[in-house]
Protein backbone atom coordinates (compact mmCIF):
# COMPACT_ATOMS: atom_id res chain seq x y z
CA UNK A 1 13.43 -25.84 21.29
CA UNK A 2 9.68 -26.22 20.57
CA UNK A 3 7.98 -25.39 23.98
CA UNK A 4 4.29 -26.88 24.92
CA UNK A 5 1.77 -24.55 24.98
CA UNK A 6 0.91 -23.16 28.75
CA UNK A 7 -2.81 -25.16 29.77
CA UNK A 8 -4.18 -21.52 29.93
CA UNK A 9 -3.29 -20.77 26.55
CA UNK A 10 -4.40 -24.11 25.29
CA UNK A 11 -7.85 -23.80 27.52
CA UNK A 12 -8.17 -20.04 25.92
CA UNK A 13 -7.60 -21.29 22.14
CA UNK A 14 -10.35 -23.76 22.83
CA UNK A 15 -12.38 -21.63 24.29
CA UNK A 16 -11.78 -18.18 22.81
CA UNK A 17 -12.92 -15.04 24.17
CA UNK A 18 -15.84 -16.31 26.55
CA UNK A 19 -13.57 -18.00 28.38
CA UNK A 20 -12.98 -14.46 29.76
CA UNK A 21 -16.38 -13.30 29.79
CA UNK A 22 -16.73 -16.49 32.26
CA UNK A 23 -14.66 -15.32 34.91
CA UNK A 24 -15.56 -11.81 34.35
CA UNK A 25 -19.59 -12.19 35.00
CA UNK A 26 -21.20 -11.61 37.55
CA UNK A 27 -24.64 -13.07 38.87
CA UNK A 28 -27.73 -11.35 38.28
CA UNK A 29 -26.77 -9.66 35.41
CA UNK A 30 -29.58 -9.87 32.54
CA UNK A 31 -28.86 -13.00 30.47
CA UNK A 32 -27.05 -15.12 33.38
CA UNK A 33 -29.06 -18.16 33.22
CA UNK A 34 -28.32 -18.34 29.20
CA UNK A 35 -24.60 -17.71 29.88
CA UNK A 36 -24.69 -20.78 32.36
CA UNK A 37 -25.76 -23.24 29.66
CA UNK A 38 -23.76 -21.68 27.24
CA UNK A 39 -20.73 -21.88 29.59
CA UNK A 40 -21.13 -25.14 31.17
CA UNK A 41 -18.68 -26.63 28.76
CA UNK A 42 -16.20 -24.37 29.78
CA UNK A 43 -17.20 -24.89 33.27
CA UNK A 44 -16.58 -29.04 33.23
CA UNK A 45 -13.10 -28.23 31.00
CA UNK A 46 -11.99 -25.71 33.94
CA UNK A 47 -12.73 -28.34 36.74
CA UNK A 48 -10.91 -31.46 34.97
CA UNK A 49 -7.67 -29.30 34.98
CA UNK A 50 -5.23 -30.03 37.89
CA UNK A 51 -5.56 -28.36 40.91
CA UNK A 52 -2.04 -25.98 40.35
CA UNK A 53 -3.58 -25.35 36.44
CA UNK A 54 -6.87 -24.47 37.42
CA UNK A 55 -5.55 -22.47 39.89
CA UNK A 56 -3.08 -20.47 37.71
CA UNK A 57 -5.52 -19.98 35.01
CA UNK A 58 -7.85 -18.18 38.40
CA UNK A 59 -4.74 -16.12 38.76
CA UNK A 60 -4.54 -14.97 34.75
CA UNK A 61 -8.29 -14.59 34.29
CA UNK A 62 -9.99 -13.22 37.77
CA UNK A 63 -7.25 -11.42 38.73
CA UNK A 64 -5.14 -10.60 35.69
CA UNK A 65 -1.63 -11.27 37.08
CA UNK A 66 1.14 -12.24 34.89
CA UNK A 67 2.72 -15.13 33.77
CA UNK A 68 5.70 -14.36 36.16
CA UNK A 69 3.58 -13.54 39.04
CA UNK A 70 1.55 -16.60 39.19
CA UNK A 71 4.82 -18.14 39.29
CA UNK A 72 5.60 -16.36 42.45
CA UNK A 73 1.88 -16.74 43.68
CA UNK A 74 2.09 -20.71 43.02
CA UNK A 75 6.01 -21.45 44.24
CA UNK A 76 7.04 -22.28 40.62
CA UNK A 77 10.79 -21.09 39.08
């Protein structure tokens, strides 16, 4: 059976790398207001997602849980 790609691993193919970087910097560092307008993209992709994908793709990125865990975290077999 051919399986659908998870939204976070479609959103990360997309996006590549940075999408990390996104949730990973922090303001203030040097180079923040060049990382907005480079990230903004991201940013409007990331807030069209449903509420449960956007949410799970939090959970993955900002606090590295696994697949299984956000599961657990979001009620889902």
């Amino acid at each position: 059976m051919n399986q659908s790609p998870e939204p976070i691993e479609l959103l990360y193919r997309e996006t590549g790398p940075s999408l990390l970087a996104y949730f990973r910097c922090r303001p203030g560092l040097a180079g923040a207001a060049e990382d907005d307008v480079r990230l903004e993209p991201m940013r409007e992709a990331i807030a069209r997602l449903p509420g449960p994908q956007r949410e799970a793709l939090q959970l993955k990125l900002q606090h590295e849980l696994s697949y299984e865990e956000i599961a657990e975290v979001l009620g889902v077999p």
